[in-house]
N, C-alpha and C. Protein backbone atom coordinates (compact mmCIF):
# COMPACT_ATOMS: atom_id res chain seq x y z
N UNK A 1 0.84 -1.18 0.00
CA UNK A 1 0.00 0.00 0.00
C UNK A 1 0.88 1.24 0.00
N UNK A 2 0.63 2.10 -0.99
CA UNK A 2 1.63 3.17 -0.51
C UNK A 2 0.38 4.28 0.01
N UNK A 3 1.00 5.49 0.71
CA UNK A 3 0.52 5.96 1.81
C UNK A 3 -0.26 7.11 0.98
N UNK A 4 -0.61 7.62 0.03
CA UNK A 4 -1.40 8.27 -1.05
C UNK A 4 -2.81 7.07 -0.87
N UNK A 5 -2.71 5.83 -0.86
CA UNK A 5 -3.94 5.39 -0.83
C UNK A 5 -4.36 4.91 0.86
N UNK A 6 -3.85 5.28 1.45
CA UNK A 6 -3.98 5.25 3.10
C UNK A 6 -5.11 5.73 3.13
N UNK A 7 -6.06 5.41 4.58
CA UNK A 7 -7.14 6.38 4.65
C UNK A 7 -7.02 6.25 6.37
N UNK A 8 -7.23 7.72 7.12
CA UNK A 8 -7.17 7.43 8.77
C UNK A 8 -7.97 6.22 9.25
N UNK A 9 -7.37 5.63 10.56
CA UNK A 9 -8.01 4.74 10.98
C UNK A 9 -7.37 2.97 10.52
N UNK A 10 -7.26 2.84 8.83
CA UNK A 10 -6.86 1.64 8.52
C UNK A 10 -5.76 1.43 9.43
N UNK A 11 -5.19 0.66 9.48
CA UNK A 11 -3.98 -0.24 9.95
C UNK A 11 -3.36 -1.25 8.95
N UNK A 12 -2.08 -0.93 8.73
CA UNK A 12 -1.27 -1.89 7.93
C UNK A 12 -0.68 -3.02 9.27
N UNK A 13 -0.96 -4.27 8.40
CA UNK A 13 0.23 -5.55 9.32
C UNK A 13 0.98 -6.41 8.57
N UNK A 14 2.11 -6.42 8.29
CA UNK A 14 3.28 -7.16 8.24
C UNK A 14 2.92 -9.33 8.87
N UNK A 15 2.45 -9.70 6.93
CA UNK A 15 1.64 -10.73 7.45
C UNK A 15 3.23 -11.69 8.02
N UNK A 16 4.23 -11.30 7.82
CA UNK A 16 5.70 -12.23 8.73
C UNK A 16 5.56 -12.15 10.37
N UNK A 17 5.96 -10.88 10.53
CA UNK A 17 6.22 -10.74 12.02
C UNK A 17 5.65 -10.14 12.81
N UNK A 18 4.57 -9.91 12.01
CA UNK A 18 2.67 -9.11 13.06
C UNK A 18 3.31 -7.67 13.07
N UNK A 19 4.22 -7.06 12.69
CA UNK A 19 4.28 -5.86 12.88
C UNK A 19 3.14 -5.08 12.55
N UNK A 20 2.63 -3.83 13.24
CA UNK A 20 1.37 -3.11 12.83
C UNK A 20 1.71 -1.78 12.72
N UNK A 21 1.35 -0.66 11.90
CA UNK A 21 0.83 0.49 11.66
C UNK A 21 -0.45 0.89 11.63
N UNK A 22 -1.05 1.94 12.12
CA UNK A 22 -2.03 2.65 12.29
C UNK A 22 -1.84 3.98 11.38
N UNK A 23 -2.90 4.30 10.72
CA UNK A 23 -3.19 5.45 9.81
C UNK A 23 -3.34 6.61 11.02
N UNK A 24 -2.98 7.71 11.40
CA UNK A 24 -3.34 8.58 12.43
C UNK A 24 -3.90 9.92 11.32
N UNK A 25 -3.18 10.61 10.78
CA UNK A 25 -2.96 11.67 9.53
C UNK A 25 -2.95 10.84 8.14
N UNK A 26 -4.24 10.74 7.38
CA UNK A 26 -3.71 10.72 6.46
C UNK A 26 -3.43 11.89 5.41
N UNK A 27 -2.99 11.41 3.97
CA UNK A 27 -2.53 12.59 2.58
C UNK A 27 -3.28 13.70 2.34
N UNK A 28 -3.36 14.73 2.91
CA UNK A 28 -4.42 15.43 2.29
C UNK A 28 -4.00 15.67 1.01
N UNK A 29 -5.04 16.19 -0.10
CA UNK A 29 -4.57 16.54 -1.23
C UNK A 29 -3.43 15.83 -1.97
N UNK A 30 -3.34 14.77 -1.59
CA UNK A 30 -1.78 14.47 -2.60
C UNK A 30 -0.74 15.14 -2.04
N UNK A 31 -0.51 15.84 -0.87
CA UNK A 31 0.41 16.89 -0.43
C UNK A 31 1.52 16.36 -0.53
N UNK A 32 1.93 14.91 0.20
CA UNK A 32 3.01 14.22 0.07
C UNK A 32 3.48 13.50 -0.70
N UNK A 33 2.69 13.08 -1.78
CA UNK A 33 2.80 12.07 -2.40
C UNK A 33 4.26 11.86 -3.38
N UNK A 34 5.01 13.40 -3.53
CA UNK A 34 6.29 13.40 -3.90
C UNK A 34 7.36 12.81 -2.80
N UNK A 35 6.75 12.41 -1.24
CA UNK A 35 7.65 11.56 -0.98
C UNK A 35 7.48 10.35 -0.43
N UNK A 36 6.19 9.89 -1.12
CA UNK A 36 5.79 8.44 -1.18
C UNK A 36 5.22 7.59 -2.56
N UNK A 37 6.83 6.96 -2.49
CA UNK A 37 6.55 5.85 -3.53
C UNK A 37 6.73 4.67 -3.47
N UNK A 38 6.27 3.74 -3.98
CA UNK A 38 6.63 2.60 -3.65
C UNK A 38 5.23 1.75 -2.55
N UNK A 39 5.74 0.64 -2.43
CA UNK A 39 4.59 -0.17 -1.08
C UNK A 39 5.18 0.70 0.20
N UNK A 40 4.52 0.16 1.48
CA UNK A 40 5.04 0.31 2.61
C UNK A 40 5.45 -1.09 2.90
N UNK A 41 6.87 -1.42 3.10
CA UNK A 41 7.30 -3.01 3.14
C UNK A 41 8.15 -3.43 4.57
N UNK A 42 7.78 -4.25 5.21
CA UNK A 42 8.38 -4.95 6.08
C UNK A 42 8.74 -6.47 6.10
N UNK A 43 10.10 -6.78 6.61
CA UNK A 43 10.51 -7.87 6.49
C UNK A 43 10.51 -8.58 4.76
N UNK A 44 11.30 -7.26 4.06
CA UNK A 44 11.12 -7.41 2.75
C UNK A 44 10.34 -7.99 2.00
N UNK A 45 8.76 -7.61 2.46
CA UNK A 45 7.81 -7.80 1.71
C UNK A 45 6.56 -7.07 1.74
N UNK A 46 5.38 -6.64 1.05
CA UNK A 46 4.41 -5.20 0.98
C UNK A 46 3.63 -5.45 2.55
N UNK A 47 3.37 -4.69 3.28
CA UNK A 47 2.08 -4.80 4.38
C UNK A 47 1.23 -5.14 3.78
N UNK A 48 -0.10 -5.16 4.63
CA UNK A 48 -1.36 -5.78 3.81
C UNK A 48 -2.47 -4.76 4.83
N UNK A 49 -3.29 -4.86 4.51
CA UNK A 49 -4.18 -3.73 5.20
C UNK A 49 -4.86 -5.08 6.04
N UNK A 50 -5.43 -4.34 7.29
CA UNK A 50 -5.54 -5.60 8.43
C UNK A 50 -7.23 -6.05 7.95
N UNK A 51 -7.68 -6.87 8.68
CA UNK A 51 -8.83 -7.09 8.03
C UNK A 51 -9.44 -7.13 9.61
């Protein structure tokens, strides 16, 4: 997931080692999106949005 398609509230988890992120702020406007590219990846592989 890269963080342009984040929305507050979701939570990313790292299906290897349960690591978790929480959305607190998300993108307004695209504001950041020049410094997000790519997945968000842990344990060299993409998060997954939690279910």
């Amino acid at each position: 997931m890269n963080c342009t398609d984040l929305k507050q509230g979701q939570i990313l988890v790292c299906e290897r080692c349960g690591f978790e992120l929480q959305v607190v702020n998300e993108c307004v406007d695209n504001s950041c999106s020049a410094g997000c590219t790519g997945d968000m990846d842990c344990c060299g592989e993409p998060m997954k949005l939690k279910e």
